[in-house]
PDB file of N, CA and C in Angstrom:
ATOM      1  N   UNK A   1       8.806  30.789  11.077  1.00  0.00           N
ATOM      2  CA  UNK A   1       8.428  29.482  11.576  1.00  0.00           C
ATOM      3  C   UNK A   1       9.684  28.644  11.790  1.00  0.00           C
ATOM      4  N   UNK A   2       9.771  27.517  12.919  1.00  0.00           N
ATOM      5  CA  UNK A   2      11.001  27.121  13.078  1.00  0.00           C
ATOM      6  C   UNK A   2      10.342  25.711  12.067  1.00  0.00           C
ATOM      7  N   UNK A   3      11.907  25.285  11.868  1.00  0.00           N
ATOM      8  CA  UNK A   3      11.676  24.656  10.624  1.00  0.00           C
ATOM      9  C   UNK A   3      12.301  23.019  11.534  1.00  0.00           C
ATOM     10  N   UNK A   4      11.486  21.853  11.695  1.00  0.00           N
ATOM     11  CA  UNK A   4      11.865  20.783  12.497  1.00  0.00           C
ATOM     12  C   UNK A   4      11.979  19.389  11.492  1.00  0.00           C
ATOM     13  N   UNK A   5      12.708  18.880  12.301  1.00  0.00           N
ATOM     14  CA  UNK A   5      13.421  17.022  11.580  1.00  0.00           C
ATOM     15  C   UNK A   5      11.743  16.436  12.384  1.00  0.00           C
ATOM     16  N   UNK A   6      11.050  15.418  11.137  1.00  0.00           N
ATOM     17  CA  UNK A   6      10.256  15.001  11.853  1.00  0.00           C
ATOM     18  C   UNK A   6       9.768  14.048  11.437  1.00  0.00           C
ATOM     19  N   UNK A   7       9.621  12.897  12.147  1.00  0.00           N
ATOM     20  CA  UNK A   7       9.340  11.726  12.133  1.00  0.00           C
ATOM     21  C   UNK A   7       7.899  10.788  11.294  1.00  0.00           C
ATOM     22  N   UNK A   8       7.791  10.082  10.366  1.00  0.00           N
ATOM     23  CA  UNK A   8       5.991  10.120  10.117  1.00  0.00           C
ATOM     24  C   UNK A   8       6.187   8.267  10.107  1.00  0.00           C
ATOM     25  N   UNK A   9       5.282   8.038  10.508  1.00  0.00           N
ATOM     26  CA  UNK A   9       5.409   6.373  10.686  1.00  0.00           C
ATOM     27  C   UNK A   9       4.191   5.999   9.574  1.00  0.00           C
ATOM     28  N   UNK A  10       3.951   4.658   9.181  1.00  0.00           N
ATOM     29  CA  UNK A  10       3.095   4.969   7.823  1.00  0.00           C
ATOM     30  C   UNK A  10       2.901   6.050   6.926  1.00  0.00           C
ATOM     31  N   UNK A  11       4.310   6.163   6.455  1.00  0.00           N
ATOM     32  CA  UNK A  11       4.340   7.260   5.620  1.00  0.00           C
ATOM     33  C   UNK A  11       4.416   7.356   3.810  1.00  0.00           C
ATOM     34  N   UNK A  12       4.356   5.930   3.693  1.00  0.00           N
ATOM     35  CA  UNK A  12       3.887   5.627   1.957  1.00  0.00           C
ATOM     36  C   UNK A  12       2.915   5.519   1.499  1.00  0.00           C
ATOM     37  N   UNK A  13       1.674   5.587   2.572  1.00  0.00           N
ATOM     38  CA  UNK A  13       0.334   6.131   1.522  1.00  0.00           C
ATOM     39  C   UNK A  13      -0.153   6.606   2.733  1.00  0.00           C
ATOM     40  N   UNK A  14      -1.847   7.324   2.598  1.00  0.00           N
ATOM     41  CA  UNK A  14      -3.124   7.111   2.984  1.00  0.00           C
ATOM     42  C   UNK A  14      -2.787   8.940   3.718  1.00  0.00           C
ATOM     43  N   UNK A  15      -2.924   8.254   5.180  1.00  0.00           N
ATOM     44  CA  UNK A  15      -2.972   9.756   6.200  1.00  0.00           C
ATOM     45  C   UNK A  15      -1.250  10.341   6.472  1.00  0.00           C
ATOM     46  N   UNK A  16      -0.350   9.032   6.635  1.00  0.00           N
ATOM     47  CA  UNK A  16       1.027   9.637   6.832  1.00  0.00           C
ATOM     48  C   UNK A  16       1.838  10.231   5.564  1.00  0.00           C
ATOM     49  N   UNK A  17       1.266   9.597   4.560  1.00  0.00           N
ATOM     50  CA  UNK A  17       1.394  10.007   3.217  1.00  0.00           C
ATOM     51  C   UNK A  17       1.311  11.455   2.759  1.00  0.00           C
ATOM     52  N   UNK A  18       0.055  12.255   3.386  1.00  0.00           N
ATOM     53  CA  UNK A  18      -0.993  12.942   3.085  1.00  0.00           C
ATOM     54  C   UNK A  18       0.266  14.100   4.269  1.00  0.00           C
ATOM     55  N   UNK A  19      -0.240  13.309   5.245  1.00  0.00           N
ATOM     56  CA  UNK A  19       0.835  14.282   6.452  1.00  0.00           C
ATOM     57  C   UNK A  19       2.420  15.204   5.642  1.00  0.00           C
ATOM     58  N   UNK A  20       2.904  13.691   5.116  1.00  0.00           N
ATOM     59  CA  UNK A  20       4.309  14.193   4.983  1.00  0.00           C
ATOM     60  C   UNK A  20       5.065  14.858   3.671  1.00  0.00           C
ATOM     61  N   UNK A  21       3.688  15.343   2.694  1.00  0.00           N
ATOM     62  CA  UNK A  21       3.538  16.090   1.683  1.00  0.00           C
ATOM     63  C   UNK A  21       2.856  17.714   2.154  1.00  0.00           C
ATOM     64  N   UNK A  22       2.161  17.705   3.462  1.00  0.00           N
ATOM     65  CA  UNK A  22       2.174  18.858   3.738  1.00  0.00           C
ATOM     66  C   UNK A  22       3.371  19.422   4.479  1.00  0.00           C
ATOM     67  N   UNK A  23       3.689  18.649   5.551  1.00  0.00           N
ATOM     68  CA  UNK A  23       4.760  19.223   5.846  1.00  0.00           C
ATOM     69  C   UNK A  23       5.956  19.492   5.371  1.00  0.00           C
ATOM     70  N   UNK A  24       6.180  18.306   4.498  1.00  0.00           N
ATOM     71  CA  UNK A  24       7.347  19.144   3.587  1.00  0.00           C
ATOM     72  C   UNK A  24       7.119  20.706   2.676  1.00  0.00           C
ATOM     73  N   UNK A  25       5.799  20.854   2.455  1.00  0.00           N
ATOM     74  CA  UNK A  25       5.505  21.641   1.935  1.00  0.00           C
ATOM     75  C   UNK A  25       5.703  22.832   2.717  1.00  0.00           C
ATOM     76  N   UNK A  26       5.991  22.716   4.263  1.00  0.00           N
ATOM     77  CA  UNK A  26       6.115  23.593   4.906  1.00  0.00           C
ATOM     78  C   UNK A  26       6.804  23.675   5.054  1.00  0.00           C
ATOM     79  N   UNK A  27       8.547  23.098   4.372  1.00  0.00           N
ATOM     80  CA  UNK A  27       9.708  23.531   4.935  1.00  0.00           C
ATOM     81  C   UNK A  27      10.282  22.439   5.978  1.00  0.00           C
ATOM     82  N   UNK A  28       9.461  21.486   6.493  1.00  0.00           N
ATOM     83  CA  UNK A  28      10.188  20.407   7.055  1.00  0.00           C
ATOM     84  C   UNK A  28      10.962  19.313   6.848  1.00  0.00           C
ATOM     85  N   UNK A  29      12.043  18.759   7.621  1.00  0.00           N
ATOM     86  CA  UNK A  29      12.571  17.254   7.121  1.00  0.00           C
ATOM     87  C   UNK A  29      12.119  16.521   7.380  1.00  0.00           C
ATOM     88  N   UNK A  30      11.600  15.427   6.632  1.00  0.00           N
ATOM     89  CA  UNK A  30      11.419  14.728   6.757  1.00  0.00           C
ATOM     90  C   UNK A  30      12.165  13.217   6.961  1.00  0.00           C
ATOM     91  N   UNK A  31      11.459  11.839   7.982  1.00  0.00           N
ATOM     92  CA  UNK A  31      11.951  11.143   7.758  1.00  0.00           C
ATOM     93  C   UNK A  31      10.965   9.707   8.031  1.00  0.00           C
ATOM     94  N   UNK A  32      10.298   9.211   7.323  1.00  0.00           N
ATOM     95  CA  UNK A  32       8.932   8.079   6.791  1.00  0.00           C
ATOM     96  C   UNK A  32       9.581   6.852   7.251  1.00  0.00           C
ATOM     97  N   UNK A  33       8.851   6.460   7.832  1.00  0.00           N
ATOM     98  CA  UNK A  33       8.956   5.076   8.200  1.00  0.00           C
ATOM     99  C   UNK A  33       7.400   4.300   7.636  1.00  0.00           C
ATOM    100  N   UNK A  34       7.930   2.785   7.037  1.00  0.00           N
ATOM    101  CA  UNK A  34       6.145   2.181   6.384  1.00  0.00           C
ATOM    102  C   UNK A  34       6.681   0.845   6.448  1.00  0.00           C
ATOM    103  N   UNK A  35       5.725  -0.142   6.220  1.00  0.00           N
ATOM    104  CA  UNK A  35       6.457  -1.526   5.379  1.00  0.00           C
ATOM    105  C   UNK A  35       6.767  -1.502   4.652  1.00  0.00           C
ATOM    106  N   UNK A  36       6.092  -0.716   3.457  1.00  0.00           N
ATOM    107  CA  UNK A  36       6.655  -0.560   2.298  1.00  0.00           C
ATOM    108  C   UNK A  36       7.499   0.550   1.591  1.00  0.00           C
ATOM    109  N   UNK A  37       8.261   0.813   1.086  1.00  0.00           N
ATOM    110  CA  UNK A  37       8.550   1.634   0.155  1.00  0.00           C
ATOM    111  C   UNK A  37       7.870   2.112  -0.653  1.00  0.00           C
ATOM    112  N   UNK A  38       7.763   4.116  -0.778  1.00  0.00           N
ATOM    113  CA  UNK A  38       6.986   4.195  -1.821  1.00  0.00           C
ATOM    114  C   UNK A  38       7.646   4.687  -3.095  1.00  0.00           C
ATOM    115  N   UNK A  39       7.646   4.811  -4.129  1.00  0.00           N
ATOM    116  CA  UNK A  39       8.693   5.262  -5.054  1.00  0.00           C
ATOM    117  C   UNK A  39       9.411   6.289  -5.273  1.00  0.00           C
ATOM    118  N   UNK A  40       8.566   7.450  -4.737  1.00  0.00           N
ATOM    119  CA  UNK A  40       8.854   8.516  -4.267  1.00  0.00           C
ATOM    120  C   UNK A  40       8.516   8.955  -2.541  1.00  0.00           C
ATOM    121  N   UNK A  41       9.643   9.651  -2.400  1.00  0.00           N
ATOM    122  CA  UNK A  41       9.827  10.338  -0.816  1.00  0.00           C
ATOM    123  C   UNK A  41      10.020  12.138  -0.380  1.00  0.00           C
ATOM    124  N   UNK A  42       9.504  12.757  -0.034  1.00  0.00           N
ATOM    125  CA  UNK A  42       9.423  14.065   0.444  1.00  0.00           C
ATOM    126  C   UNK A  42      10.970  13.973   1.631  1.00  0.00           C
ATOM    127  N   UNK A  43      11.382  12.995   1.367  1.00  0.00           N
ATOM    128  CA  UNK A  43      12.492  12.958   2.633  1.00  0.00           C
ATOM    129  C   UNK A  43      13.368  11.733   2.667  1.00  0.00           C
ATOM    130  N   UNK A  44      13.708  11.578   3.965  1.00  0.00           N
ATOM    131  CA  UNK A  44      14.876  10.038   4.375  1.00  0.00           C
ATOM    132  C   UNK A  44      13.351   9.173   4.072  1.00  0.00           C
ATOM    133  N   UNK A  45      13.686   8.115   3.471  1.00  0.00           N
ATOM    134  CA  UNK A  45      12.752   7.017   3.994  1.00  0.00           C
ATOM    135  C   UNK A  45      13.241   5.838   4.395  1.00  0.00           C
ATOM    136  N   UNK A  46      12.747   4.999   5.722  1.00  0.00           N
ATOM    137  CA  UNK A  46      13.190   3.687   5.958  1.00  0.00           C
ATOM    138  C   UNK A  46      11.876   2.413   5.736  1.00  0.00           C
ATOM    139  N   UNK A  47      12.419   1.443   5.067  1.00  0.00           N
ATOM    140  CA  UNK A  47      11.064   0.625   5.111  1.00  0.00           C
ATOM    141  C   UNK A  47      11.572  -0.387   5.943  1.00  0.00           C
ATOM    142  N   UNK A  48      10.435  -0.399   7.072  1.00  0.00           N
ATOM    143  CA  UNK A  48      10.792  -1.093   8.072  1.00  0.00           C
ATOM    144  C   UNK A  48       9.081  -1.689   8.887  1.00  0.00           C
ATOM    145  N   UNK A  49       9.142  -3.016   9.175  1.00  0.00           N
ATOM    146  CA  UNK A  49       8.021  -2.829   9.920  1.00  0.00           C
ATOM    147  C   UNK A  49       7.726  -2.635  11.102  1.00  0.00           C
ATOM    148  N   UNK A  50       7.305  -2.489  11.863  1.00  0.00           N
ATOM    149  CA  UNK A  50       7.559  -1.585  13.181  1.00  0.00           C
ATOM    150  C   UNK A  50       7.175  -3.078  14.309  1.00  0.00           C
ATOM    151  N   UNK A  51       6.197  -3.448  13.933  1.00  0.00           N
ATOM    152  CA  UNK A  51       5.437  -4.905  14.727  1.00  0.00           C
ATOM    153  C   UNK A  51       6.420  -6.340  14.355  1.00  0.00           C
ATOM    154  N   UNK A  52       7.377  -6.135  13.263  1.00  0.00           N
ATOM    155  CA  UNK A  52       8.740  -7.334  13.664  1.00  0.00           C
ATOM    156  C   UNK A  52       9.786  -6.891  14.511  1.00  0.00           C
ATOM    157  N   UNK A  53       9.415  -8.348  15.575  1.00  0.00           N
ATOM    158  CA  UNK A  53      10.765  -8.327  16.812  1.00  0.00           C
ATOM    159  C   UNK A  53      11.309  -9.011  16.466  1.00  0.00           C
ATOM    160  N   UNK A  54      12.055  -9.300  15.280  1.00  0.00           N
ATOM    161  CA  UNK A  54      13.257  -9.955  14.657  1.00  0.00           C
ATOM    162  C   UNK A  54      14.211  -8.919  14.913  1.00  0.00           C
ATOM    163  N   UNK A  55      15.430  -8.896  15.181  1.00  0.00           N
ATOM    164  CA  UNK A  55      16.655  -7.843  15.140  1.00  0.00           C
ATOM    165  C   UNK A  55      16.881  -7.761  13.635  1.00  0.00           C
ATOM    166  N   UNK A  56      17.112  -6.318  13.671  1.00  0.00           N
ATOM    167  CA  UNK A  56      17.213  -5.855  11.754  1.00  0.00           C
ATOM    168  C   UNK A  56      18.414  -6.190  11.604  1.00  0.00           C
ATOM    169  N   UNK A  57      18.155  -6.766  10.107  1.00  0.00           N
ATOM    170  CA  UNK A  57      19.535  -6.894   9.346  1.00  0.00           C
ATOM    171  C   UNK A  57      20.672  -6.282   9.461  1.00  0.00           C
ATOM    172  N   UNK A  58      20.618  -4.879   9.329  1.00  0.00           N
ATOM    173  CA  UNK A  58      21.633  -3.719   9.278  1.00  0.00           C
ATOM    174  C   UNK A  58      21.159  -2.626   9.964  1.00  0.00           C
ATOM    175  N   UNK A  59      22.139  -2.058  10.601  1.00  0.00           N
ATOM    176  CA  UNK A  59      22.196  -0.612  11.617  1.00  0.00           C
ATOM    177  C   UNK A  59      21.786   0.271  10.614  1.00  0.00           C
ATOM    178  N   UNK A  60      21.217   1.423  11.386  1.00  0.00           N
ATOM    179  CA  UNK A  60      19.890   2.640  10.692  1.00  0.00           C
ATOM    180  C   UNK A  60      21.268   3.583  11.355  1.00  0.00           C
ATOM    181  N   UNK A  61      22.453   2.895  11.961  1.00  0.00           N
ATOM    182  CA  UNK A  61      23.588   4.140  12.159  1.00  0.00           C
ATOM    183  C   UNK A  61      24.289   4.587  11.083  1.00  0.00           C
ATOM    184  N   UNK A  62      24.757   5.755  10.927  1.00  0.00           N
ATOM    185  CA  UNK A  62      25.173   6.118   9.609  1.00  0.00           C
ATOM    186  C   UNK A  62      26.604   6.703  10.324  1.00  0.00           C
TER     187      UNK A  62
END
């Protein structure tokens, strides 16, 4: 199986939550985007809200 970087948007609880515990389970990277932070992460996580058009504080460039 090819093994992919992959994106989950609401990913600190419910269905993206649910999503990004299987797929890691499958060998994928992960990387969660939510409003919130959850305490634990299967991957990168950013807490960010997606519906503020404020310009973010700090670059997501590394």
């Amino acid at each position: 199986m090819t093994r992919r970087r992959v994106l989950v948007t609401g990913a600190s609880k419910g269905i993206g939550r649910a999503l990004a515990e299987q797929l890691a389970g499958e060998g994928h990277t992960l990387v969660g985007i939510a409003r919130s932070a959850p305490q634990s992460f299967p991957g990168e996580f950013h807490e960010a809200d997606l519906a503020d058009v404020r310009p973010p504080i700090r670059s997501w460039a590394k």
